[in-house]
Every structure is written in structure tokens, then in C-alpha cells.
C-alpha atoms as a PDB file:
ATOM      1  CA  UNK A   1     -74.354 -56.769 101.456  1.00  0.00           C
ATOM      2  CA  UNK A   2     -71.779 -58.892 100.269  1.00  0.00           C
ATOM      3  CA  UNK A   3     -72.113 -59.797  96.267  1.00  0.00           C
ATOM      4  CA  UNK A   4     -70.617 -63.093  94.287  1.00  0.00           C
ATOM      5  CA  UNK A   5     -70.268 -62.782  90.608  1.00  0.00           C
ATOM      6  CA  UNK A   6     -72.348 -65.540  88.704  1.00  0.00           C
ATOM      7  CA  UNK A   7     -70.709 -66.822  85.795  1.00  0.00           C
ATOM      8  CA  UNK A   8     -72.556 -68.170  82.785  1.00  0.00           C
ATOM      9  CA  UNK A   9     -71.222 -71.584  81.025  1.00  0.00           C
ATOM     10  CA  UNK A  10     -70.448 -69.381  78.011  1.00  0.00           C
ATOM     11  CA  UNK A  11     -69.383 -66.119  79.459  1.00  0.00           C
ATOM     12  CA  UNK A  12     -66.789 -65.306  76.947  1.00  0.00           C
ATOM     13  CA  UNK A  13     -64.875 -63.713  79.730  1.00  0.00           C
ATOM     14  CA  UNK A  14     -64.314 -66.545  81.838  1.00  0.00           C
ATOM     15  CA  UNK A  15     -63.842 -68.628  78.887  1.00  0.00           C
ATOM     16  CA  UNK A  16     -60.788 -66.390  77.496  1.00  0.00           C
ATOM     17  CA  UNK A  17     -59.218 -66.973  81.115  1.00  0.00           C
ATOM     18  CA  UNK A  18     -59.623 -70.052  81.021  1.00  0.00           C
ATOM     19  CA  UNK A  19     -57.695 -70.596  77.772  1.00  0.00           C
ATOM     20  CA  UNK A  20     -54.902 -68.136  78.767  1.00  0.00           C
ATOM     21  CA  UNK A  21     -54.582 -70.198  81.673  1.00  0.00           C
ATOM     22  CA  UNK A  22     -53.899 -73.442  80.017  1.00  0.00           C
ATOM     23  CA  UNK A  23     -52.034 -72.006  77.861  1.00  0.00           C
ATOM     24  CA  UNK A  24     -49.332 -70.235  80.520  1.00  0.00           C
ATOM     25  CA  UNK A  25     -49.599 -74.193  82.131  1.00  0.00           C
ATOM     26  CA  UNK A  26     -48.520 -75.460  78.821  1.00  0.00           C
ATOM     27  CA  UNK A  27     -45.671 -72.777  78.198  1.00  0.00           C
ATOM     28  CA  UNK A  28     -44.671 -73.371  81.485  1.00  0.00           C
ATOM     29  CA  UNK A  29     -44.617 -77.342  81.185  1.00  0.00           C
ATOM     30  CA  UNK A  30     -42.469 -76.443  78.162  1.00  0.00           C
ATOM     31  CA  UNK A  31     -39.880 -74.694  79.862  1.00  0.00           C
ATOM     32  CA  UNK A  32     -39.060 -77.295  82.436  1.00  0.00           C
ATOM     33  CA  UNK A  33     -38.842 -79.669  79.823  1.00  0.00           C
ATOM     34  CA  UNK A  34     -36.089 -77.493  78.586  1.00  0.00           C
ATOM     35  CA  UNK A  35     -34.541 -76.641  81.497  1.00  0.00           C
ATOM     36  CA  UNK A  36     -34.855 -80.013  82.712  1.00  0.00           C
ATOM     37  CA  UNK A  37     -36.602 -78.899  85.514  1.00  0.00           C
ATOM     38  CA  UNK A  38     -38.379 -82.696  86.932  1.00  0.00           C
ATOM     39  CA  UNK A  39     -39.731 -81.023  90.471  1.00  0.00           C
ATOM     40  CA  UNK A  40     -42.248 -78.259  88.396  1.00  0.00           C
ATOM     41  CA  UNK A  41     -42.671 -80.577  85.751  1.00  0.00           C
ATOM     42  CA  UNK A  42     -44.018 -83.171  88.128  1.00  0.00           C
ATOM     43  CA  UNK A  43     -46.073 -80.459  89.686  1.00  0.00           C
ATOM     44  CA  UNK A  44     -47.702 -79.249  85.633  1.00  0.00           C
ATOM     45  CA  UNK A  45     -48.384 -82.918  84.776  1.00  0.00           C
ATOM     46  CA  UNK A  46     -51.162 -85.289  86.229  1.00  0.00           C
ATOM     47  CA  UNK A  47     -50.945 -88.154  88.178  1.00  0.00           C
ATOM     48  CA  UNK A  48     -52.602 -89.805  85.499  1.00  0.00           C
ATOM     49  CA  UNK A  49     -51.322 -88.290  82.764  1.00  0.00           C
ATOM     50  CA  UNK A  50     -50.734 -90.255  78.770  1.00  0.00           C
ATOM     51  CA  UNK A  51     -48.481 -89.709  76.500  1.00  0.00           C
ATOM     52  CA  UNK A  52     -48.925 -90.750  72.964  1.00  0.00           C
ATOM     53  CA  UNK A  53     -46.578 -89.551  69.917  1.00  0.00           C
ATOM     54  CA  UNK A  54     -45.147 -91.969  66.950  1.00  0.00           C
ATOM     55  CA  UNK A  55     -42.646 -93.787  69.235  1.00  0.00           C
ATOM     56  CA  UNK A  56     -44.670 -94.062  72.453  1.00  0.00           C
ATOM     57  CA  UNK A  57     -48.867 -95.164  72.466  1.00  0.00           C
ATOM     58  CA  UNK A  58     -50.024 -93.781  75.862  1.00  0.00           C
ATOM     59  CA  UNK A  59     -47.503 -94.178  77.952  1.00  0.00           C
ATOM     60  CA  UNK A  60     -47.485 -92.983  81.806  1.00  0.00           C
ATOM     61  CA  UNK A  61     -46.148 -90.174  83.625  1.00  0.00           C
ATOM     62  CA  UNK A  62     -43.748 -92.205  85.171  1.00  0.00           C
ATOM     63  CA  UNK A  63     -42.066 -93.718  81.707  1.00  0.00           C
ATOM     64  CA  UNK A  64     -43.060 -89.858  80.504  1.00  0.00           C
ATOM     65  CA  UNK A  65     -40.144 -88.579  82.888  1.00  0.00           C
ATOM     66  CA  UNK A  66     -38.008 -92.125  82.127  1.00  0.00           C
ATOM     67  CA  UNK A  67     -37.916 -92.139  78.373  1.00  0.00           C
ATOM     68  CA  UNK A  68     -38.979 -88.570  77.023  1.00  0.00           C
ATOM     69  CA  UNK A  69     -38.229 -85.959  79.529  1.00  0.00           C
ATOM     70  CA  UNK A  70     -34.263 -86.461  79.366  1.00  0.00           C
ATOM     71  CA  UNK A  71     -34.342 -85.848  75.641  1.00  0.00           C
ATOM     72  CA  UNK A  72     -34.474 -82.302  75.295  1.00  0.00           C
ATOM     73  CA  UNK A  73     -30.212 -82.217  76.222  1.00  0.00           C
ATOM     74  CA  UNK A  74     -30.312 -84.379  72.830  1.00  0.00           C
ATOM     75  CA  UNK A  75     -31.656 -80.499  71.766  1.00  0.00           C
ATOM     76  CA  UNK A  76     -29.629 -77.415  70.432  1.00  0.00           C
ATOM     77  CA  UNK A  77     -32.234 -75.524  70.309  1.00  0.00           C
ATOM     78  CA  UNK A  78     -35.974 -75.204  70.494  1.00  0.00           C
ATOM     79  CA  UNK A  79     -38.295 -72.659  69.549  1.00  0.00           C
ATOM     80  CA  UNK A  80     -42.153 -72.228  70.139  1.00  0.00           C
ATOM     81  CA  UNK A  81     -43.961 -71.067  67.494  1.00  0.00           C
ATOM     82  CA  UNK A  82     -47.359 -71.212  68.031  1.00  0.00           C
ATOM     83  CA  UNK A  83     -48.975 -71.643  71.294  1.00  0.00           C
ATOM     84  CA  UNK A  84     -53.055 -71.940  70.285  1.00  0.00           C
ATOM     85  CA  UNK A  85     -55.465 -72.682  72.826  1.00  0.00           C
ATOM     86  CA  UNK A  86     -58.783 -74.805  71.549  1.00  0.00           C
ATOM     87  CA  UNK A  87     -62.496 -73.804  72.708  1.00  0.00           C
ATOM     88  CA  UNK A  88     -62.451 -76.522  75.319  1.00  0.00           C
ATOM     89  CA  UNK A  89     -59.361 -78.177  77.520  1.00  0.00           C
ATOM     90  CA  UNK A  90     -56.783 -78.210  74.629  1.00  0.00           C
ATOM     91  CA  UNK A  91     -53.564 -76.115  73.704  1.00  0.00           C
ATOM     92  CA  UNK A  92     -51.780 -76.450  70.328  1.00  0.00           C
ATOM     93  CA  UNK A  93     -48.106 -76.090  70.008  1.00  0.00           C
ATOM     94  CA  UNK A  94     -46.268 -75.947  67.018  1.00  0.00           C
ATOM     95  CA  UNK A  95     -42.374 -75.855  67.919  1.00  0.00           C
ATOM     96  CA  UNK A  96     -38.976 -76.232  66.169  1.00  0.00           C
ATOM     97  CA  UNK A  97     -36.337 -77.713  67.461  1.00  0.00           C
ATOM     98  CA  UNK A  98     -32.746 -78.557  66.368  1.00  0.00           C
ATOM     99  CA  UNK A  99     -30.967 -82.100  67.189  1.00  0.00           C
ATOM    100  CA  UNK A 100     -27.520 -82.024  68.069  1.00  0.00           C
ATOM    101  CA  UNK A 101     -26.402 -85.745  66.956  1.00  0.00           C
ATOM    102  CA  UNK A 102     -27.954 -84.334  63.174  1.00  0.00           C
ATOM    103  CA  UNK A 103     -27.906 -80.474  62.917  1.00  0.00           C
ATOM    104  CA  UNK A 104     -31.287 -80.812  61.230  1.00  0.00           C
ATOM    105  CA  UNK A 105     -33.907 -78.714  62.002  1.00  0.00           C
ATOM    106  CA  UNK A 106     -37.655 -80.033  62.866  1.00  0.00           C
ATOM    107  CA  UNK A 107     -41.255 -78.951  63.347  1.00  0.00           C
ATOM    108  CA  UNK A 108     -44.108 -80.621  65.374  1.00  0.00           C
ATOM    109  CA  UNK A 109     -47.191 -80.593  66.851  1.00  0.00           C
ATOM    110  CA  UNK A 110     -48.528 -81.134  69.732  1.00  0.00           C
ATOM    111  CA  UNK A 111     -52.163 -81.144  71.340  1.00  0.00           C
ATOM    112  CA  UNK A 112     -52.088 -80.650  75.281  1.00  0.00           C
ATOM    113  CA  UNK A 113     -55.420 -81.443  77.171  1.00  0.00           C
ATOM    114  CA  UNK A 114     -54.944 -79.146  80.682  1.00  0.00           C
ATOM    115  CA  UNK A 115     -57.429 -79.702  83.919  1.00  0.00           C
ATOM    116  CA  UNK A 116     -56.766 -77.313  86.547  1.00  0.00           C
ATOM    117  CA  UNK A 117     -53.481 -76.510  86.725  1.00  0.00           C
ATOM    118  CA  UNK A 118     -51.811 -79.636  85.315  1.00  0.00           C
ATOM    119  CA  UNK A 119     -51.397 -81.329  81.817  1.00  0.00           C
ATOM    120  CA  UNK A 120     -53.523 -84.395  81.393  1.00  0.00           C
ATOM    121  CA  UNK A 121     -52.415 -85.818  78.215  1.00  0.00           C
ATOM    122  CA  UNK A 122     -49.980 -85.126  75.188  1.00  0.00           C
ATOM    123  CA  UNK A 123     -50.148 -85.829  71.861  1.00  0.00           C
ATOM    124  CA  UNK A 124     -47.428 -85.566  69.089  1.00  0.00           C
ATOM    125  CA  UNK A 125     -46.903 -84.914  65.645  1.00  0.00           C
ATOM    126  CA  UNK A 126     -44.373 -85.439  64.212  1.00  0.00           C
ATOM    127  CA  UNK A 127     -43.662 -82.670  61.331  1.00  0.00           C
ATOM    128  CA  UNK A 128     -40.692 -83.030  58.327  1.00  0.00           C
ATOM    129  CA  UNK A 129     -37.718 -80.625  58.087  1.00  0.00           C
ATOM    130  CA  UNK A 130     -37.868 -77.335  58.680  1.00  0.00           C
END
């Protein structure tokens, strides 16, 4: 006889893989960003995916990839620093990065809602100097 395991809503198991899961979409979405990789970004990041940080309110995928995705080359470096996944769909990141035009050094957030496989929505914070 032939057995299928039965998960429970809040089998802690299942919920842990679930949040490692999101999380390794979000690190991944992260590093095509910086390698300016469009084809697996397109493939992390929903068809109807928003985008909301200081300079953009809930912008689409496709302006996503037309305004913001081209601006990590403005980067000289960028550094994750804490990748925390929430109870639910969400995945803190707390990053620094440094701009080339300025030499200064930054630090923001971001909350990352992930269904499936792909990134639904972004939101950024932005943080002060590092």
C-alpha cells in the first residue's frame, strides 16, 4: 500500500520549508539584479508583480525592469546582510550597498512577498549612511 504524507496548516516542518524557500527565491532574485541577469529575473518575478519604494508607488514589472533593474551598474558594491523570512509570504532584506557617482555607503530595507516560486511585490526602505 502506497502512503501520502498529510500535512497540517501549522506543521512547523512544512512551514520552515516554506520560508527557506522564499527566502533562496529572494537571494536568488537578488543576484540577477546584480548580475544583471533580465531572463531569471523575469522568471523570479510575477506577472503581476508591484513595486513600491520612495521614488516609485507601485509600479509594474515592466517599468520594474525599465527604471530600477539597470541601476545596480550605478553600484560598487552590495552586500546582504540580513535575509529574514516572516511567518507568512514575506522575506526581509537588509543590504548595503555602495554608489559609484558618491562613494557613500547605504543601508535599506526591503520586504519581499513570494508565491510559489516568484516575487509578488517589493517594498523599500530607504535607510541613512552606513
Amino acid at each position: 500500500m502506497k502512503t501520502t504524507p498529510v500535512y497540517l496548516d501549522n506543521d512547523p516542518i512544512r512551514k520552515e520549508m516554506s520560508q527557506m524557500a522564499h527566502a533562496d527565491v529572494v537571494r536568488a532574485l537578488v543576484q540577477s539584479y546584480l548580475a544583471q541577469d533580465a531572463t531569471a529575473a523575469d522568471r523570479l518575478i510575477a506577472d503581476d508583480f508591484s513595486f513600491t519604494s520612495p521614488y516609485d508607488d507601485h509600479i509594474d514589472k515592466a517599468t520594474f525592469f525599465e527604471r530600477c533593474f539597470p541601476a545596480s551598474t550605478q553600484l560598487d558594491s552590495h552586500r546582504l546582510l540580513d535575509v529574514v523570512p516572516t511567518d507568512g509570504d514575506g522575506v526581509f532584506i537588509r543590504y548595503e550597498y555602495r554608489s559609484l557617482q558618491t562613494g557613500q555607503r547605504h543601508r535599506n530595507v526591503e520586504v519581499h512577498t513570494v508565491r510559489g516560486e516568484q516575487v509578488t511585490e517589493i517594498q523599500v526602505y530607504f535607510g541613512g549612511p552606513a
